[in-house]
PDB file of N, CA and C in Angstrom:
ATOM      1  N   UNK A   1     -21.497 120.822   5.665  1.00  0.00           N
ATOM      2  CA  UNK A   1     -20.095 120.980   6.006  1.00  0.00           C
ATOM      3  C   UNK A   1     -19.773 122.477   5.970  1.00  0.00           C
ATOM      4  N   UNK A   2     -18.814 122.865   7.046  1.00  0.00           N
ATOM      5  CA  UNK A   2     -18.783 124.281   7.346  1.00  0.00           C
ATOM      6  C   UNK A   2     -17.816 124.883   6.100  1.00  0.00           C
ATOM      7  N   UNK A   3     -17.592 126.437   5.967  1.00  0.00           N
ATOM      8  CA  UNK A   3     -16.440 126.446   4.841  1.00  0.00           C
ATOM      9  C   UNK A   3     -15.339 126.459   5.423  1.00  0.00           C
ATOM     10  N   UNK A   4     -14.948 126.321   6.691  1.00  0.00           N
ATOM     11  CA  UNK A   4     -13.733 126.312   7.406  1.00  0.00           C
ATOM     12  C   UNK A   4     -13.601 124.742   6.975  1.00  0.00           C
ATOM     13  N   UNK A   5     -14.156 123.808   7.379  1.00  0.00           N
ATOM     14  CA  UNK A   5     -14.020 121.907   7.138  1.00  0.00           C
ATOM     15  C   UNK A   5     -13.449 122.024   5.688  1.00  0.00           C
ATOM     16  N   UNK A   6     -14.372 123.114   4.717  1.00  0.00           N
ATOM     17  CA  UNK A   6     -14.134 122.153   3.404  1.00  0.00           C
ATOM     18  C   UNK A   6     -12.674 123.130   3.034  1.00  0.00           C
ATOM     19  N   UNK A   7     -12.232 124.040   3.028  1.00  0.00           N
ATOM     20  CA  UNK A   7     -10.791 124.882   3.298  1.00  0.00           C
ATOM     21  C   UNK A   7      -9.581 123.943   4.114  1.00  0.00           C
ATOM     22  N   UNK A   8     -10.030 123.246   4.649  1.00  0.00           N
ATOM     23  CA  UNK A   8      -8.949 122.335   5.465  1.00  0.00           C
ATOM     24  C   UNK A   8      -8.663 121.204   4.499  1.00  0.00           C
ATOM     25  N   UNK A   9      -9.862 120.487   4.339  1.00  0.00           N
ATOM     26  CA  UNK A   9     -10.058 118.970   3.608  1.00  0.00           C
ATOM     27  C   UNK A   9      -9.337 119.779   2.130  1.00  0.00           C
ATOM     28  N   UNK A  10      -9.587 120.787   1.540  1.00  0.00           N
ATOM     29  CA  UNK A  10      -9.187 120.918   0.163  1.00  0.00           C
ATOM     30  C   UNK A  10      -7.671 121.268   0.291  1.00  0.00           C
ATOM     31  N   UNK A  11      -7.123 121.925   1.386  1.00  0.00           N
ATOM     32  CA  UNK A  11      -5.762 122.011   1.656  1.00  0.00           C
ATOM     33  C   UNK A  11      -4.747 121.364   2.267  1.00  0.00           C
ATOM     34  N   UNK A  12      -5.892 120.018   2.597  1.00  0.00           N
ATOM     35  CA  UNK A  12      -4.749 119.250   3.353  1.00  0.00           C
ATOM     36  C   UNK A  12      -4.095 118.252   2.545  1.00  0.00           C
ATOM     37  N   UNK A  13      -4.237 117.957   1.316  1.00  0.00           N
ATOM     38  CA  UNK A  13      -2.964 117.845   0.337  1.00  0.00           C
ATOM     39  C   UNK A  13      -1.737 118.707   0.343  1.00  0.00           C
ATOM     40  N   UNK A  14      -1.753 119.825   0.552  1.00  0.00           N
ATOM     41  CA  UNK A  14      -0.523 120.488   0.656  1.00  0.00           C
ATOM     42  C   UNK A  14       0.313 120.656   1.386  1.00  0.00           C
ATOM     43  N   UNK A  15       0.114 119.610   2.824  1.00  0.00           N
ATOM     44  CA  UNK A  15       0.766 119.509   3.847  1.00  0.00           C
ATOM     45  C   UNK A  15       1.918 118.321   3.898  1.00  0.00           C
ATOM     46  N   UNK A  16       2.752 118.292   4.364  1.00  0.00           N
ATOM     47  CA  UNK A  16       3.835 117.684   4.231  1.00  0.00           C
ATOM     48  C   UNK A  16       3.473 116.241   5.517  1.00  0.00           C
ATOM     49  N   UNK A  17       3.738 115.409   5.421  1.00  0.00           N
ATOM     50  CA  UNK A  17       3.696 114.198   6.472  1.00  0.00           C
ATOM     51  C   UNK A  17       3.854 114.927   7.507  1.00  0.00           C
ATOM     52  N   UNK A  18       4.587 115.430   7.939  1.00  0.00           N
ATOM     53  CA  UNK A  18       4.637 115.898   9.192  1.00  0.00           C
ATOM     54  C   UNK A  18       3.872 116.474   9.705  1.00  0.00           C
ATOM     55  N   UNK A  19       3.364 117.478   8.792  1.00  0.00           N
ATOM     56  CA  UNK A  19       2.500 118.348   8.810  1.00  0.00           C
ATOM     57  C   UNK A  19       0.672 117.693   9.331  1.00  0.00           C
ATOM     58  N   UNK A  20       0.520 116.777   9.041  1.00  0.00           N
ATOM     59  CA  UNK A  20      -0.527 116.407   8.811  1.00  0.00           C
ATOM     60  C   UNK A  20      -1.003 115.644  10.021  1.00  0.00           C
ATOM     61  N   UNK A  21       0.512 114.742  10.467  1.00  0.00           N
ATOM     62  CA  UNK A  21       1.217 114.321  11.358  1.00  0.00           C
ATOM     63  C   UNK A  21       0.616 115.374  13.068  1.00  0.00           C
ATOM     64  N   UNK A  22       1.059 115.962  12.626  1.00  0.00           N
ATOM     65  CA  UNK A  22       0.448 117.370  13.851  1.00  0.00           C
ATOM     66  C   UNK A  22      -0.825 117.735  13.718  1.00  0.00           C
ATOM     67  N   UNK A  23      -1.322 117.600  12.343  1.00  0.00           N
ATOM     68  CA  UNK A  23      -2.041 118.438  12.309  1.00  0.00           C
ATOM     69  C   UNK A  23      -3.203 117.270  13.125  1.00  0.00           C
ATOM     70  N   UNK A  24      -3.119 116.331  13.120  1.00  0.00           N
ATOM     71  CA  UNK A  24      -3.912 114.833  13.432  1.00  0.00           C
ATOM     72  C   UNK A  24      -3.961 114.848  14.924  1.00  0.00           C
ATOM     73  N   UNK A  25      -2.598 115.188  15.189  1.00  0.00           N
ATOM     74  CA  UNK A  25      -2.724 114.761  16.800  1.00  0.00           C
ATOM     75  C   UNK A  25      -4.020 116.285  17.260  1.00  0.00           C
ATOM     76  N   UNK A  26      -3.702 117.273  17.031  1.00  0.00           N
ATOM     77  CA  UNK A  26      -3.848 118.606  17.493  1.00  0.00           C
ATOM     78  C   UNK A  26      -5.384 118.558  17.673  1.00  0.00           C
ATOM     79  N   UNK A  27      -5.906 117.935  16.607  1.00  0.00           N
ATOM     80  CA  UNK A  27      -7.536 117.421  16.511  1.00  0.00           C
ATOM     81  C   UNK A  27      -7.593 116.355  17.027  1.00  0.00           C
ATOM     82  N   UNK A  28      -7.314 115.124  17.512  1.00  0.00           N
ATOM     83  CA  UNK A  28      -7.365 114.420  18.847  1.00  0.00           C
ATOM     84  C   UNK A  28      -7.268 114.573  19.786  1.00  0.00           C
ATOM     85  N   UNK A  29      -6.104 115.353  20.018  1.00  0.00           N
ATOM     86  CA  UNK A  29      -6.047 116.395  21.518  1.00  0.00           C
ATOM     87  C   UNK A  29      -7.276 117.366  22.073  1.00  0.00           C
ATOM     88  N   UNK A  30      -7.442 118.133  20.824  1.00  0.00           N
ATOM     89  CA  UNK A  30      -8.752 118.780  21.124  1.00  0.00           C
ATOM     90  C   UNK A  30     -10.146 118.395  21.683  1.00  0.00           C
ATOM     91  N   UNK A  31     -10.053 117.444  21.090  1.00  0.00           N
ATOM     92  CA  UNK A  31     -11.333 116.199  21.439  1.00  0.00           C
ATOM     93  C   UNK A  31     -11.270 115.900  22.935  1.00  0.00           C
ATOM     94  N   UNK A  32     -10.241 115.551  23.352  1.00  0.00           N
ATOM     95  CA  UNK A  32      -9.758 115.628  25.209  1.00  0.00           C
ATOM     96  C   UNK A  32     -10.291 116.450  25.828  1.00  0.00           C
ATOM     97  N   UNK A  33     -11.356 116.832  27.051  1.00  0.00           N
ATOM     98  CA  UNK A  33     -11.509 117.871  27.744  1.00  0.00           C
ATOM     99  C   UNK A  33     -10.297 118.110  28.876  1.00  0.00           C
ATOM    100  N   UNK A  34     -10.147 117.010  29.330  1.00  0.00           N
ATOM    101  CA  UNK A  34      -9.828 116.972  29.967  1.00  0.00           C
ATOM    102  C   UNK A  34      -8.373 117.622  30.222  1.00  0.00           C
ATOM    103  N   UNK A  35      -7.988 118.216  31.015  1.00  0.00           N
ATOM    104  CA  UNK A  35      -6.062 118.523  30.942  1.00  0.00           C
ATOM    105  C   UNK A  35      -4.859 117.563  31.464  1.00  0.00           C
ATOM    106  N   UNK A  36      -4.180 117.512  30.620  1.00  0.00           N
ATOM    107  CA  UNK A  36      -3.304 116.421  30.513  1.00  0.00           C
ATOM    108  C   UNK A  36      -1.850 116.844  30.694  1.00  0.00           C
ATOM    109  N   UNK A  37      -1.605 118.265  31.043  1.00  0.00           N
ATOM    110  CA  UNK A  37      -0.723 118.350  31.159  1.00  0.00           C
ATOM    111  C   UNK A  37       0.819 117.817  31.497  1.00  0.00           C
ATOM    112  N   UNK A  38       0.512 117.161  32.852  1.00  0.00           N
ATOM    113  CA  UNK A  38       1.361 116.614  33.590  1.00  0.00           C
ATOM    114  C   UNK A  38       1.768 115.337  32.597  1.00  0.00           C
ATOM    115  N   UNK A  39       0.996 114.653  32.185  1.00  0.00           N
ATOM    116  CA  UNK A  39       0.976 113.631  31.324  1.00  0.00           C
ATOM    117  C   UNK A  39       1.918 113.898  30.354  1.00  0.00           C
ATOM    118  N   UNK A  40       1.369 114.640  29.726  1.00  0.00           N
ATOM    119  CA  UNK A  40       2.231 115.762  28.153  1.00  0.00           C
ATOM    120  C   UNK A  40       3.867 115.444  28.589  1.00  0.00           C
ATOM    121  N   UNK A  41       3.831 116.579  30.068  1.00  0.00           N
ATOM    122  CA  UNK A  41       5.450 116.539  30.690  1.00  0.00           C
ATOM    123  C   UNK A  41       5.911 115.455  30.555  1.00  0.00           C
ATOM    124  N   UNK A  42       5.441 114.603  31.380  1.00  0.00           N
ATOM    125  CA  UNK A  42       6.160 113.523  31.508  1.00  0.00           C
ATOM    126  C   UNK A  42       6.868 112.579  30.787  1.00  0.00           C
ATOM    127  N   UNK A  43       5.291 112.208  29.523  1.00  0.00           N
ATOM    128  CA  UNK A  43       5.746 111.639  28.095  1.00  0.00           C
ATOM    129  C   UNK A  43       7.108 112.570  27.381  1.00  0.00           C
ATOM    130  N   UNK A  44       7.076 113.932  27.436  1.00  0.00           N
ATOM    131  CA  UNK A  44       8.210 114.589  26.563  1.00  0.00           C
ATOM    132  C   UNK A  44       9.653 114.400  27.550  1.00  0.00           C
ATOM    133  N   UNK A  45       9.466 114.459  28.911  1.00  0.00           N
ATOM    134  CA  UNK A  45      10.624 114.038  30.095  1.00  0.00           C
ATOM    135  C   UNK A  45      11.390 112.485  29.371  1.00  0.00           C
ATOM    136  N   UNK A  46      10.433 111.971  29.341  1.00  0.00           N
ATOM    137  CA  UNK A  46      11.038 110.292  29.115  1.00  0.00           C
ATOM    138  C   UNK A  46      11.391 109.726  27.533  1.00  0.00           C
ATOM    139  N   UNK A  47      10.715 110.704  26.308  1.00  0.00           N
ATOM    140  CA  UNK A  47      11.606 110.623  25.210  1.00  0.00           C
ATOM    141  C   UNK A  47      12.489 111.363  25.317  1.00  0.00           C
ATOM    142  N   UNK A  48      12.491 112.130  25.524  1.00  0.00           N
ATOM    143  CA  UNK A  48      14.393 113.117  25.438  1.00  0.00           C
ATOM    144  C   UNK A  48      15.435 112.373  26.531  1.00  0.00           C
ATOM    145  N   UNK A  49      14.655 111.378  27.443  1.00  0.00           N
ATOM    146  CA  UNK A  49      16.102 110.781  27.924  1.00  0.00           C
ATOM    147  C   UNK A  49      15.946 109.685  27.044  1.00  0.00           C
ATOM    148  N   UNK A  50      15.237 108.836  26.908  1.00  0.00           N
ATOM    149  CA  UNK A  50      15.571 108.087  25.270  1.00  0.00           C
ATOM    150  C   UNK A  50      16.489 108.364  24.816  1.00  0.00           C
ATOM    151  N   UNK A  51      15.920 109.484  23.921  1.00  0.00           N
ATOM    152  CA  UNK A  51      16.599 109.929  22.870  1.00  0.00           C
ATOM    153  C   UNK A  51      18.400 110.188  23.486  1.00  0.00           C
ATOM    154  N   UNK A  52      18.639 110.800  24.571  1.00  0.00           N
ATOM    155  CA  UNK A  52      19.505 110.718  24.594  1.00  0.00           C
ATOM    156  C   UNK A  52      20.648 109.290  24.914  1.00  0.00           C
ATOM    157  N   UNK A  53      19.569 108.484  25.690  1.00  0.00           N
ATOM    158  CA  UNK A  53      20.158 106.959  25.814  1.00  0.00           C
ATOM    159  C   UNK A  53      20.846 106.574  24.746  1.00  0.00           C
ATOM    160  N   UNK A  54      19.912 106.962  23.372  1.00  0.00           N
ATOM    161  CA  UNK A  54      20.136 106.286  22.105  1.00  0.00           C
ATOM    162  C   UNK A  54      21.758 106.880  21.271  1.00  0.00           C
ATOM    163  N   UNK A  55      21.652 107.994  21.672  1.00  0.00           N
ATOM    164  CA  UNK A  55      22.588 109.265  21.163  1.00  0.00           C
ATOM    165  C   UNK A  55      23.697 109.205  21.719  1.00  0.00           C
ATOM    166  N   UNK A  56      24.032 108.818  23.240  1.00  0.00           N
ATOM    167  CA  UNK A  56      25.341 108.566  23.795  1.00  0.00           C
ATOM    168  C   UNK A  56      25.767 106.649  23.101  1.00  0.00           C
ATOM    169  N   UNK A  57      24.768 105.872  23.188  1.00  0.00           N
ATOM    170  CA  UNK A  57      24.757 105.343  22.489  1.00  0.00           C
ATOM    171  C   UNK A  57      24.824 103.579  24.180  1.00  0.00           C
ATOM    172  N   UNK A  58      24.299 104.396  24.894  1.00  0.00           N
ATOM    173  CA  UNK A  58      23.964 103.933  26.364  1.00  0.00           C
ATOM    174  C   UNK A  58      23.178 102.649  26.036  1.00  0.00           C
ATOM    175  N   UNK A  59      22.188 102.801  24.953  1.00  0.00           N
ATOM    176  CA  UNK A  59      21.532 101.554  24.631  1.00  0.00           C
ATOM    177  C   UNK A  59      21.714 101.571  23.078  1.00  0.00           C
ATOM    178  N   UNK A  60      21.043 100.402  22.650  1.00  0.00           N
ATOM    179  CA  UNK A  60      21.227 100.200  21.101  1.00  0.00           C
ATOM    180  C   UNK A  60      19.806 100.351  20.795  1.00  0.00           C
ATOM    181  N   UNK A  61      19.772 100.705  19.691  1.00  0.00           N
ATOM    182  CA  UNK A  61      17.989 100.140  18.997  1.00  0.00           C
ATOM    183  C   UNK A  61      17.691  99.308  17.892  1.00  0.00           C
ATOM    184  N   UNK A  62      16.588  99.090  18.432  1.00  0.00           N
ATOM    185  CA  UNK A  62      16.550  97.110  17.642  1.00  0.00           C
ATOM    186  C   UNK A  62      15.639  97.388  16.427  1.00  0.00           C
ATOM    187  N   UNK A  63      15.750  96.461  15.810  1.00  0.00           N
ATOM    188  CA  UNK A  63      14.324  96.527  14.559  1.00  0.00           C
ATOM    189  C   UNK A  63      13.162  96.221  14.992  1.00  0.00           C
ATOM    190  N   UNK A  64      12.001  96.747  14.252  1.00  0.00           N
ATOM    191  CA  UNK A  64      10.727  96.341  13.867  1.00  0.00           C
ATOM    192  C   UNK A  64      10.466  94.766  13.832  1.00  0.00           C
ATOM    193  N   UNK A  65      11.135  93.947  13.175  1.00  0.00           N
ATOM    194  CA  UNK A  65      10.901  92.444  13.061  1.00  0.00           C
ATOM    195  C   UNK A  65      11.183  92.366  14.560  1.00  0.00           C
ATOM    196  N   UNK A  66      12.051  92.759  15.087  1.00  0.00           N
ATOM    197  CA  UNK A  66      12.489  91.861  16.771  1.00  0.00           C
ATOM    198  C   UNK A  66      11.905  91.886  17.622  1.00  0.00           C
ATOM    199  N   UNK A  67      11.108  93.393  17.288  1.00  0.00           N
ATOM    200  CA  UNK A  67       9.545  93.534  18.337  1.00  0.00           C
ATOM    201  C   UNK A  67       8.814  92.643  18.032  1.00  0.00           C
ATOM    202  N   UNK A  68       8.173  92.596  16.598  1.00  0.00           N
ATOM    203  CA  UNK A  68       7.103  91.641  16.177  1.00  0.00           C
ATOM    204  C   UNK A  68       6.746  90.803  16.392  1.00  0.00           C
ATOM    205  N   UNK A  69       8.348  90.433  16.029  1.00  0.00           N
ATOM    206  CA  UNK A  69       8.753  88.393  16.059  1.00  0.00           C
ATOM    207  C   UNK A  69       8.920  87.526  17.714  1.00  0.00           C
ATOM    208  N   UNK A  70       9.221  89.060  18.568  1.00  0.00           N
ATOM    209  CA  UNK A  70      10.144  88.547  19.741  1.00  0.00           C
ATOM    210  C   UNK A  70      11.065  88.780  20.025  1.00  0.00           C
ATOM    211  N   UNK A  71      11.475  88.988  20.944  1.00  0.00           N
ATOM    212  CA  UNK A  71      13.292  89.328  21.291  1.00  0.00           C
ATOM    213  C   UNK A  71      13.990  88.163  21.478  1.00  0.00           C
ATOM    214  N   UNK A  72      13.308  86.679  22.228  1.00  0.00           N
ATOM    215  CA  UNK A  72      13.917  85.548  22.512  1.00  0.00           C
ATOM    216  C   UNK A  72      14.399  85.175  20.906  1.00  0.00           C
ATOM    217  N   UNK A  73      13.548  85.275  20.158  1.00  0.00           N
ATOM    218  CA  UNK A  73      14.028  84.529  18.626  1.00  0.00           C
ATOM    219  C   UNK A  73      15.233  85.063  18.469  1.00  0.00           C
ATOM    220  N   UNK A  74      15.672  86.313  18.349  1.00  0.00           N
ATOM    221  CA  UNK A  74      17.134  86.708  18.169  1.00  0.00           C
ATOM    222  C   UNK A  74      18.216  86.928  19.242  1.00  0.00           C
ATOM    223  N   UNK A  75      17.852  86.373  20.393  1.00  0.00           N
ATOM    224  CA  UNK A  75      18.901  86.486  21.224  1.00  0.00           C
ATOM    225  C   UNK A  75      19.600  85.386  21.595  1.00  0.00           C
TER     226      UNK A  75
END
């Protein structure tokens, strides 16, 4: 194991969820040769209108059980 690997692994307790969170994707991404750009765009295009759907308040958001369970069960 390189001393860069074991400097990461010994410091990555000190990272915050989020942190780690990124730090996870950034090393999956890397692994990709391929470029994904357009992809990237697009995915970040279509949560920020989400997000804003959610924020004007255009749609509602449902729970975890209603996905799980079904939407017919609670409607």
């Amino acid at each position: 194991m390189s001393d860069k690997m074991k400097q990461v692994l010994e410091n990555i307790k000190e990272l915050s969820p989020h942190e780690k969170g990124t730090l996870a994707h950034c090393l999956i991404s890397s692994l990709d040769q391929t470029n994904n750009d357009d992809v990237d765009d697009a995915w970040a295009e279509l949560a920020g209108a989400r997000f804003s759907q959610l924020e004007s308040g255009e749609v509602k958001p449902i729970t975890w059980e209603k996905i799980k369970f079904g939407l017919k069960r609670y409607t």
